[in-house]
Protein backbone atom coordinates (compact mmCIF):
# COMPACT_ATOMS: atom_id res chain seq x y z
CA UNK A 1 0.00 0.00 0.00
CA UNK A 2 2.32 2.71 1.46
CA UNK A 3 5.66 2.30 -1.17
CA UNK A 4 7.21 5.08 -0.12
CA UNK A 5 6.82 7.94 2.93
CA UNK A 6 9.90 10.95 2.98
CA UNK A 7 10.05 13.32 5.78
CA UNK A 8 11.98 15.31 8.27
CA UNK A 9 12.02 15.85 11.70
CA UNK A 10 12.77 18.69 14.35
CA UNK A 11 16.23 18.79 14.21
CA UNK A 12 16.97 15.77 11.44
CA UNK A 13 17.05 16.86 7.71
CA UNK A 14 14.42 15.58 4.64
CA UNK A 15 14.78 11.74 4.31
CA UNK A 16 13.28 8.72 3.36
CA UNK A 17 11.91 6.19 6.30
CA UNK A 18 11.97 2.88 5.61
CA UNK A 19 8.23 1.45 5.06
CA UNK A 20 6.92 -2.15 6.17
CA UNK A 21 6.87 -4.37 3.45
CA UNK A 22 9.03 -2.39 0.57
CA UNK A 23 12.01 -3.74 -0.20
CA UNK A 24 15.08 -2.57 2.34
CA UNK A 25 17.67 -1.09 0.11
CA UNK A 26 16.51 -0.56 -3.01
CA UNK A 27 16.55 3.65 -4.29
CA UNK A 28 13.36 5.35 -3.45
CA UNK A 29 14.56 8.48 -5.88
CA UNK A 30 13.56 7.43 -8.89
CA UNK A 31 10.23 6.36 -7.55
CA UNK A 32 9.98 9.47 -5.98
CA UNK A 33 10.66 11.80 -8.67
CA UNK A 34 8.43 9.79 -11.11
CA UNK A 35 5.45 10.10 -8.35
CA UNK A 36 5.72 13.80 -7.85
CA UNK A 37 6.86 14.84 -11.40
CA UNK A 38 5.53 18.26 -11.99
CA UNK A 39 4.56 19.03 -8.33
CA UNK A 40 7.68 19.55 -6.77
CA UNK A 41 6.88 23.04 -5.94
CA UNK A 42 3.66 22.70 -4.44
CA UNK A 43 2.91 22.65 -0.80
CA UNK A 44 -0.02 20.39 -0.43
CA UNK A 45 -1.93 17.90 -2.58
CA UNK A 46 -2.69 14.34 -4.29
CA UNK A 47 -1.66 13.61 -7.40
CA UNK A 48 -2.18 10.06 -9.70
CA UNK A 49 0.64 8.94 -12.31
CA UNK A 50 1.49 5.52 -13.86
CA UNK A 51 -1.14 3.82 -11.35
CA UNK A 52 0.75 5.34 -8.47
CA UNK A 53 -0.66 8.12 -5.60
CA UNK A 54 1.69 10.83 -4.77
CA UNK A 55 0.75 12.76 -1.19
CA UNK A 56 2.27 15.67 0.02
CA UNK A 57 0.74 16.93 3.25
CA UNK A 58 1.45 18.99 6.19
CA UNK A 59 2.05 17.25 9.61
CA UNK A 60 -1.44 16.57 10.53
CA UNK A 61 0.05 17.35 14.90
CA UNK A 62 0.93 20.48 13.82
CA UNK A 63 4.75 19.83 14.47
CA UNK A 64 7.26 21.87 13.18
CA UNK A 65 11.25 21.61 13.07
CA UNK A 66 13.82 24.18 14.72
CA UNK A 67 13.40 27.07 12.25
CA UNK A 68 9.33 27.05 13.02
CA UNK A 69 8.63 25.52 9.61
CA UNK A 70 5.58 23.18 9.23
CA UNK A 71 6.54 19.44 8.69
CA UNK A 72 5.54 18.05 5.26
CA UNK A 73 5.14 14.22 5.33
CA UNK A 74 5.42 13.23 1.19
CA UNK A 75 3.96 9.74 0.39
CA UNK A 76 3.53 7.14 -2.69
CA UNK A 77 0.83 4.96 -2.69
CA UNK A 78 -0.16 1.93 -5.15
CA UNK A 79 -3.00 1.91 -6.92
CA UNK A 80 -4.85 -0.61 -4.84
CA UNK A 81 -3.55 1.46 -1.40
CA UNK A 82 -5.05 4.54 -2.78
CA UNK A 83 -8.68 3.32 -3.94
CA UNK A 84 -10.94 5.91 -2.51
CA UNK A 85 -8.25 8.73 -1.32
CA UNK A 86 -9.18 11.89 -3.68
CA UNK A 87 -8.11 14.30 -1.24
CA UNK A 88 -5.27 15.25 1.83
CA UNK A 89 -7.83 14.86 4.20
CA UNK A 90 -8.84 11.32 2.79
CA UNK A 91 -5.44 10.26 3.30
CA UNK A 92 -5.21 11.83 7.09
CA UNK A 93 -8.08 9.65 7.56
CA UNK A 94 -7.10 6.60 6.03
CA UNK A 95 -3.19 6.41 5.93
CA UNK A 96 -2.01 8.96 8.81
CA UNK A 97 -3.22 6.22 11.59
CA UNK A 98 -0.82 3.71 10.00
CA UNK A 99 2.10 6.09 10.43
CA UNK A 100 1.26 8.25 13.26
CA UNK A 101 2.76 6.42 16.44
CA UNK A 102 6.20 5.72 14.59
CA UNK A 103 6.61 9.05 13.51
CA UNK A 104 5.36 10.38 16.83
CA UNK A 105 8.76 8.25 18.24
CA UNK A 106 11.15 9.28 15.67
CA UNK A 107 10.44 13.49 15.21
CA UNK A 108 12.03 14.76 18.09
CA UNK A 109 14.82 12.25 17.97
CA UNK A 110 18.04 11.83 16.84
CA UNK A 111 18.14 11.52 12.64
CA UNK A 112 16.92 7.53 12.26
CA UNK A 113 19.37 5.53 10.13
């Protein structure tokens, strides 16, 4: 479902988190540039290419790193994960709950490996 979630944290810089059953090790770039081709500058949105969901939504806590800026959270769904998600708010809904206690651990911490 989830193939690919990139983030940052209060004091760590942008990165990708590893996601339960993707493979370990493989590149995430050029999935995530295909995903989010033509909406790298935009703040907020969904967007569907080559049966693929690209999210890009503000931390839905409200949490913000050491220079006051919001967190994004940028995600890349399959097809089948993203049946029914048309909007941000669909996937705070849907997805957010499947991410929200690990990121909740890992956003004030150290920079996870």
């Amino acid at each position: 479902m989830i193939l690919l979630w990139a983030t940052r944290g209060r004091t760590w810089g942008f990165r990708f988190l590893p996601v339960e059953g993707t493979g370990a090790g493989a590149d995430p770039l050029p999935l995530y540039e295909r995903a989010f081709s033509g909406h790298e500058d935009e703040d907020e949105g969904c967007w569907r290419t080559d049966g693929l969901l690209a999210v890009r939504l503000r931390d839905p806590e409200g949490r913000a790193d050491e220079a006051g800026r919001v967190i994004p959270h940028e995600l890349v769904l399959d097809g089948a994960g993203a049946d029914g998600i048309t909007s941000t708010a669909d996937v705070v809904r849907q997805i957010w709950p499947l991410l929200a206690e690990r990121y909740a651990a890992l956003w004030d911490g150290p920079a996870p490996d």
